[in-house]
Protein backbone atom coordinates (compact mmCIF):
# COMPACT_ATOMS: atom_id res chain seq x y z
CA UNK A 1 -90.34 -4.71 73.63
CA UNK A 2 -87.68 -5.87 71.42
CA UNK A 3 -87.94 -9.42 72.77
CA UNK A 4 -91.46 -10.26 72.49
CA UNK A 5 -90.61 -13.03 70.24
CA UNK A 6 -93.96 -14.24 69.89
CA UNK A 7 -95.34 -10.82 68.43
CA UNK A 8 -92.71 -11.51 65.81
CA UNK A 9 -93.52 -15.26 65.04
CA UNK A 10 -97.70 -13.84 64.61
CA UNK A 11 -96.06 -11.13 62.24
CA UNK A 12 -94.36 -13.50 60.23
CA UNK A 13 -96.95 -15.82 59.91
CA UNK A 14 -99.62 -12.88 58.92
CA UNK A 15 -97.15 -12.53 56.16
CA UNK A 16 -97.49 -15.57 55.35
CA UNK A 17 -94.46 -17.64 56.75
CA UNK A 18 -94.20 -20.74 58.68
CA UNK A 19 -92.68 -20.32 61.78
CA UNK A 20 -92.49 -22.83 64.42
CA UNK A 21 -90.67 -22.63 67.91
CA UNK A 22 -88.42 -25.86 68.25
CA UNK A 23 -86.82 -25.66 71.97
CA UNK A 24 -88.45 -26.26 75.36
CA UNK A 25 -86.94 -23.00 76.94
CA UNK A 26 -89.83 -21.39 79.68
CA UNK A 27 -88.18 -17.74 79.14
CA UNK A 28 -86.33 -16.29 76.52
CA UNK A 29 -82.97 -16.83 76.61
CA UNK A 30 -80.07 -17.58 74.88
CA UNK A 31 -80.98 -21.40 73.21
CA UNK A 32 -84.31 -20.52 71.53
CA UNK A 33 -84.99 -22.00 68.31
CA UNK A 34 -86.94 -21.74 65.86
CA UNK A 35 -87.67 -23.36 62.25
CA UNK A 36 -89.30 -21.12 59.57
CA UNK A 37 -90.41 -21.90 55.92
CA UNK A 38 -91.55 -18.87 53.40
CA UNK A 39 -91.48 -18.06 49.54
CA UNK A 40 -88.86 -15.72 48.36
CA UNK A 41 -88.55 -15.19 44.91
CA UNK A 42 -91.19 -17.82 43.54
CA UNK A 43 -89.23 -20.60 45.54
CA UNK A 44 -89.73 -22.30 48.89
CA UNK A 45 -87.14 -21.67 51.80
CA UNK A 46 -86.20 -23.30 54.54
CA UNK A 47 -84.41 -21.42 57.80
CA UNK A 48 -83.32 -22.46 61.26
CA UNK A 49 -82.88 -19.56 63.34
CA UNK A 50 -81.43 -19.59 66.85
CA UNK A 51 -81.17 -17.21 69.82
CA UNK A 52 -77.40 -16.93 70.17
CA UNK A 53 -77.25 -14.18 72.24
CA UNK A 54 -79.13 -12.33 74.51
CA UNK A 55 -78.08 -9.37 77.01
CA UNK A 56 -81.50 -7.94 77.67
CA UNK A 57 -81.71 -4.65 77.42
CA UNK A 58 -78.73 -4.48 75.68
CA UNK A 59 -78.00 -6.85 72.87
CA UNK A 60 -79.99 -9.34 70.51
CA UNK A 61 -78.01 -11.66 68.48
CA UNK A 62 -79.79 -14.72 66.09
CA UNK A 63 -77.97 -16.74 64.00
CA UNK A 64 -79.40 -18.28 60.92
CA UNK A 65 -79.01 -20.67 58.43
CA UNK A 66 -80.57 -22.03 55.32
CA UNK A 67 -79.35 -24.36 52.88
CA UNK A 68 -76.67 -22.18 51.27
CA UNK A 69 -76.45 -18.94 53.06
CA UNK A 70 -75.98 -18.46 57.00
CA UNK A 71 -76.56 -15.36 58.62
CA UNK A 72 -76.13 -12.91 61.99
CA UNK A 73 -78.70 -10.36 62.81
CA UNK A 74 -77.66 -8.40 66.02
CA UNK A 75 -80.00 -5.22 67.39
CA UNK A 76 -78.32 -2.75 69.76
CA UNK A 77 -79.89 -0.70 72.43
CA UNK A 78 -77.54 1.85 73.66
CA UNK A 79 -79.16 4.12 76.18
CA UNK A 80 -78.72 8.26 75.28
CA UNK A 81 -80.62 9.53 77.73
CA UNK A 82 -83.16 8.81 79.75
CA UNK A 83 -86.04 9.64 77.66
CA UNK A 84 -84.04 8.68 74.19
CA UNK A 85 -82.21 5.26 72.95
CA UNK A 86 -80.29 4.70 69.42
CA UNK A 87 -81.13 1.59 68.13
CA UNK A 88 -78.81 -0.12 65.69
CA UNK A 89 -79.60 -3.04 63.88
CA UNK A 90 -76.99 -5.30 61.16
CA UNK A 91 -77.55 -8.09 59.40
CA UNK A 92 -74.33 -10.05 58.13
CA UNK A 93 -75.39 -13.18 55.23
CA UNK A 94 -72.47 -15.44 54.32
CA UNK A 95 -73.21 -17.46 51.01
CA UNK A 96 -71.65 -21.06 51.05
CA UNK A 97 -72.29 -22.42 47.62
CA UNK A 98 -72.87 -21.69 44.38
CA UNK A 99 -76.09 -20.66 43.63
CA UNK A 100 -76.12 -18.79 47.50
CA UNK A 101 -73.07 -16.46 46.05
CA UNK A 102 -75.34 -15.67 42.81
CA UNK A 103 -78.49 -14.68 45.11
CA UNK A 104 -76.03 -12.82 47.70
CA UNK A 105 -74.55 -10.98 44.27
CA UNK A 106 -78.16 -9.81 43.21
CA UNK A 107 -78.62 -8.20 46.51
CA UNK A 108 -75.84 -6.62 46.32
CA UNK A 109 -76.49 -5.27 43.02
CA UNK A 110 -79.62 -3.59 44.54
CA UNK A 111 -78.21 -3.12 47.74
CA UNK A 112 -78.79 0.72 48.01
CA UNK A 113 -82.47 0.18 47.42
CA UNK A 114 -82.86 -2.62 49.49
CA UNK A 115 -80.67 -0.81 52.20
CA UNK A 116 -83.37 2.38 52.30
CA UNK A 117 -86.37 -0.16 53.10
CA UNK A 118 -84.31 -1.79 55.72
CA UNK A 119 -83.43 1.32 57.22
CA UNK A 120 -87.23 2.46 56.77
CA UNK A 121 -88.62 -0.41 58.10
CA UNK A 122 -86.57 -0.56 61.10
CA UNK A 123 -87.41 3.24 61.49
CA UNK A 124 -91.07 2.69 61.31
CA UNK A 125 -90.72 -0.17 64.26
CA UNK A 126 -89.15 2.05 66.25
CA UNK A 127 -91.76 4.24 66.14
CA UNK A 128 -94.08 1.73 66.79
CA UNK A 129 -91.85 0.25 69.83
CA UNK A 130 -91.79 4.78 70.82
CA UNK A 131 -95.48 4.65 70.91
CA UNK A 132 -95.77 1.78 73.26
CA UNK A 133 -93.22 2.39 75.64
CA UNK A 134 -93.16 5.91 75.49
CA UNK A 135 -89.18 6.02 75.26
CA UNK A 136 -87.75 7.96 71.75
CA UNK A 137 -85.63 5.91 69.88
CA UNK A 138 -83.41 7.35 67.41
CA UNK A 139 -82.46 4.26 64.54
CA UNK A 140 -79.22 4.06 63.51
């Protein structure tokens, strides 16, 4: 469920993003690419995210970048029981200039609210991903 890549490219573009898929893989696997544009905070933004790993069912790693700020999101599937998985995900961003280390500094600044909708959000999916496959998944 987790890689159905192109359920996430409709979602993003529902929300309004760009997103186009830039490599000539057949499967998913580790390679894909993709090239996204969206409006965050009244300005335009550009990303290039790539596959970078991918140890299905275990591990999901993309690496991003953007002018200014790269980044590492990595979801983990670590089976509990048969019935039951704990899903972790983390997100790492690593300004590299200026005006990147000012945006990364206002997240941080709100970082405890920001950190309860990420947790939410990623709760709420798993609940989603629960209803579909019928497996509980506990976030962490």
């Amino acid at each position: 469920m987790l890689s159905d890549f192109e359920a996430y490219e409709r979602n993003a573009l529902r929300r309004g993003a760009d997103v186009r898929r830039v490599d000539q893989l057949g499967s998913p696997d580790v390679g894909m690419m993709w090239k996204a544009m969206f409006s965050m905070r009244g300005k335009p933004r550009k990303l290039d995210i790539t596959l970078q790993e991918y140890d299905r069912p275990n591990r999901i790693v993309f690496f991003s970048e953007s002018p200014g700020i790269t980044g590492n999101l990595s979801i983990d599937l670590i089976a509990m029981s048969r019935g039951r998985t704990r899903l972790s995900v983390g997100l790492e961003l690593k300004p590299q200039n200026l005006s990147a280390r000012l945006l990364i500094q206002s997240l941080k600044l709100a970082k405890s609210n920001l950190t309860s909708r990420f947790k939410q959000r990623v709760a709420d999916y798993a609940k989603v991903i629960e209803g579909r496959c019928g497996t509980a998944i506990q976030p962490h």
